[in-house]
Protein backbone atom coordinates (compact mmCIF):
# COMPACT_ATOMS: atom_id res chain seq x y z
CA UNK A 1 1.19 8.08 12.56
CA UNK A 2 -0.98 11.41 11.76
CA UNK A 3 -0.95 11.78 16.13
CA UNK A 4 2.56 12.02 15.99
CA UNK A 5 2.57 15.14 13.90
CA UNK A 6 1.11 17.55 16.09
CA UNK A 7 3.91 16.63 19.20
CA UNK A 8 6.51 18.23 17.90
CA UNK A 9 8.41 15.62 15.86
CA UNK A 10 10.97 17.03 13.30
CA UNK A 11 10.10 17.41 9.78
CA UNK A 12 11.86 15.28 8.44
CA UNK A 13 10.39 12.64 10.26
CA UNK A 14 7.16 12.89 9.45
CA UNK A 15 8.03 13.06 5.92
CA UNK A 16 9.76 10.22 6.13
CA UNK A 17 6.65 8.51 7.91
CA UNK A 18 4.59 9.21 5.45
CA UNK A 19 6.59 8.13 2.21
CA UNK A 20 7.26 4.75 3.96
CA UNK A 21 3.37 4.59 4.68
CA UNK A 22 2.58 5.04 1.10
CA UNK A 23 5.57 2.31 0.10
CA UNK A 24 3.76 -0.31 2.20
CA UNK A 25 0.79 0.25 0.88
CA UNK A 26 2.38 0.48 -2.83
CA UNK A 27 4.79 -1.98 -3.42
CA UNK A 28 1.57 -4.98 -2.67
CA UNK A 29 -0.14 -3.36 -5.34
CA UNK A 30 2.53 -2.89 -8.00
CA UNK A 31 3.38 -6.19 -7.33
CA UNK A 32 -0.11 -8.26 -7.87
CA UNK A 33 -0.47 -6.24 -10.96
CA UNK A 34 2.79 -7.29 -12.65
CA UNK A 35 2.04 -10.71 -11.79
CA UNK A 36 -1.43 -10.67 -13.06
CA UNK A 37 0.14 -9.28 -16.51
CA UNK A 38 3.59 -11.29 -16.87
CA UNK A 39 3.28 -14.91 -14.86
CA UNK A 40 0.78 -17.40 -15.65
CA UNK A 41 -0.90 -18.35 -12.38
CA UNK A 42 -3.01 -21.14 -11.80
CA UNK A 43 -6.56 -21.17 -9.81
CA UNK A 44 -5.45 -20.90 -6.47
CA UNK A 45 -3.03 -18.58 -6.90
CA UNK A 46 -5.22 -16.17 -9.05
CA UNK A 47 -7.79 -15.76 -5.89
CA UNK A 48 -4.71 -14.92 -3.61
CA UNK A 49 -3.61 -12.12 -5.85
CA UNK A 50 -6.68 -10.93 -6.57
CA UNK A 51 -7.17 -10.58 -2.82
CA UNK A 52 -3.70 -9.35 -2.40
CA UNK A 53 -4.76 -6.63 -4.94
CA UNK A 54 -7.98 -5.64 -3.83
CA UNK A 55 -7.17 -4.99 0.06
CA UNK A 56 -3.90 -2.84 -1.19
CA UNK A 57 -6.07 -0.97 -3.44
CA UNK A 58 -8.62 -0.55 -0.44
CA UNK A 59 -5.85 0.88 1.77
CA UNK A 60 -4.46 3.16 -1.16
CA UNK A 61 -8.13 4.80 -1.70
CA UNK A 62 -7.79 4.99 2.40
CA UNK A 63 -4.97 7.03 2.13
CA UNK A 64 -6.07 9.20 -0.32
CA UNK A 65 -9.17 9.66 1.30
CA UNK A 66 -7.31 11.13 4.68
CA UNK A 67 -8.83 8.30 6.81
């Protein structure tokens, strides 16, 4: 998305491109940590969210990063 910005897209697009980029990468990781906190998983389940939240938090520190 960043190689869009420099041919001449409008603003508002590329604003809009880059709140929706955080929101994917967001919503993942707000959701694994409510259901850590407020659903009682079993085993299985546990390692999937854990993964879930570990790769979203890897792609938010991305992000922040400017990779």
């Amino acid at each position: 998305m960043e190689k869009w910005i420099g041919l001449g897209s409008p603003r508002w697009m590329t604003i809009s491109l880059i709140v929706l980029k955080w929101i994917m990468a967001m919503m993942p990781f707000l959701i694994s940590s409510i259901v850590f906190f407020a659903v009682d998983v079993s085993g299985v389940d546990e390692w999937m969210w854990t993964c879930i939240y570990i790769l979203s938090l890897m792609k938010i520190i991305d992000m922040a990063d400017g990779k």
